[in-house]
Protein backbone atom coordinates (compact mmCIF):
# COMPACT_ATOMS: atom_id res chain seq x y z
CA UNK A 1 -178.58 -127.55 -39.93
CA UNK A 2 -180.38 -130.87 -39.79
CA UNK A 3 -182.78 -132.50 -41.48
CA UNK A 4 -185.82 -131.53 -39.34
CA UNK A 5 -184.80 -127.59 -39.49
CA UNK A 6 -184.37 -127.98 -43.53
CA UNK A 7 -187.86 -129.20 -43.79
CA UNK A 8 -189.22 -126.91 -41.32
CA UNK A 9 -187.73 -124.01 -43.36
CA UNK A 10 -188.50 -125.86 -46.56
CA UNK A 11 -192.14 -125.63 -45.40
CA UNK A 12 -192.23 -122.35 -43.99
CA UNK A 13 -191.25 -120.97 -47.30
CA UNK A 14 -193.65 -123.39 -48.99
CA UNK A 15 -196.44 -121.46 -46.73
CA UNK A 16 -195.33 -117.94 -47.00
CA UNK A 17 -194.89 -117.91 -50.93
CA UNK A 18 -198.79 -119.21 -51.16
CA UNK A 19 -200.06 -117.09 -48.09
CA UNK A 20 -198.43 -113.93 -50.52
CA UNK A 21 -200.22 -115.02 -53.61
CA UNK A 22 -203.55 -115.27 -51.91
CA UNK A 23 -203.44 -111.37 -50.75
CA UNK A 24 -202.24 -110.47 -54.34
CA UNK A 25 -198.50 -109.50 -53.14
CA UNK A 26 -195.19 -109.92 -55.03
CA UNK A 27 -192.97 -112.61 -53.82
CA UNK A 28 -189.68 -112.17 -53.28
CA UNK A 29 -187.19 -113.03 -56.04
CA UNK A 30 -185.04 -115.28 -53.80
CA UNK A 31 -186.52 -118.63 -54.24
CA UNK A 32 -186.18 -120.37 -50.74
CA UNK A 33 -188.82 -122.97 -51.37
CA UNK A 34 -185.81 -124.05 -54.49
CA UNK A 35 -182.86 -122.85 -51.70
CA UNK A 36 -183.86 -125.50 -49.25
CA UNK A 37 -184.96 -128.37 -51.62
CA UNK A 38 -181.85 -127.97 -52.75
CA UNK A 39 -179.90 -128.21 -49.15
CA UNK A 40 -181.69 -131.09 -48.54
CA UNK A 41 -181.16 -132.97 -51.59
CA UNK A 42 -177.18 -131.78 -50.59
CA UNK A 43 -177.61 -133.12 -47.06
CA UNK A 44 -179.11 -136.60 -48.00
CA UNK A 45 -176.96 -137.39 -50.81
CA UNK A 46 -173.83 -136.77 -48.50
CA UNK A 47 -175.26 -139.77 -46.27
CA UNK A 48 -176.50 -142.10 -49.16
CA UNK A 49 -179.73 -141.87 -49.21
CA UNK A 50 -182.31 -141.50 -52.09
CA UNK A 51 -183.44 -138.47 -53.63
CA UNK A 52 -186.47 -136.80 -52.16
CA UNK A 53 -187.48 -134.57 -54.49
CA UNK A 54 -187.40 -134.86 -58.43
CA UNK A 55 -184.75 -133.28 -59.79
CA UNK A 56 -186.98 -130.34 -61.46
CA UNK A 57 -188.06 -129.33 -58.16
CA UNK A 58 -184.34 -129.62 -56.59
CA UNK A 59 -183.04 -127.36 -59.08
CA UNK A 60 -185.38 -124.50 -58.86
């Protein structure tokens, strides 16, 4: 995966956990939003490059 389809799923989770606690629904007990911070963090440290998110948010 690249870095555009990380973020894109990175998002897409962002947006489906809040669209499910809006209409009152139980969210899943995978945490992708913490899944794909993570791959990302994995993905830009292999190539040198500075953290993107702080590590709290990485290691969800």
């Amino acid at each position: 995966m690249d870095m555009n389809q990380l973020f894109y799923h990175h998002q897409m989770a962002l947006m489906e956990k809040a669209a499910a606690r809006r209409a009152g629904l139980c969210t899943a007990n995978v945490d992708l939003r913490g899944h794909y911070a993570k791959r990302i963090e994995e993905y830009r440290a292999r190539r040198g490059l500075e953290t993107y998110f702080r590590d709290d948010i990485a290691a969800r």
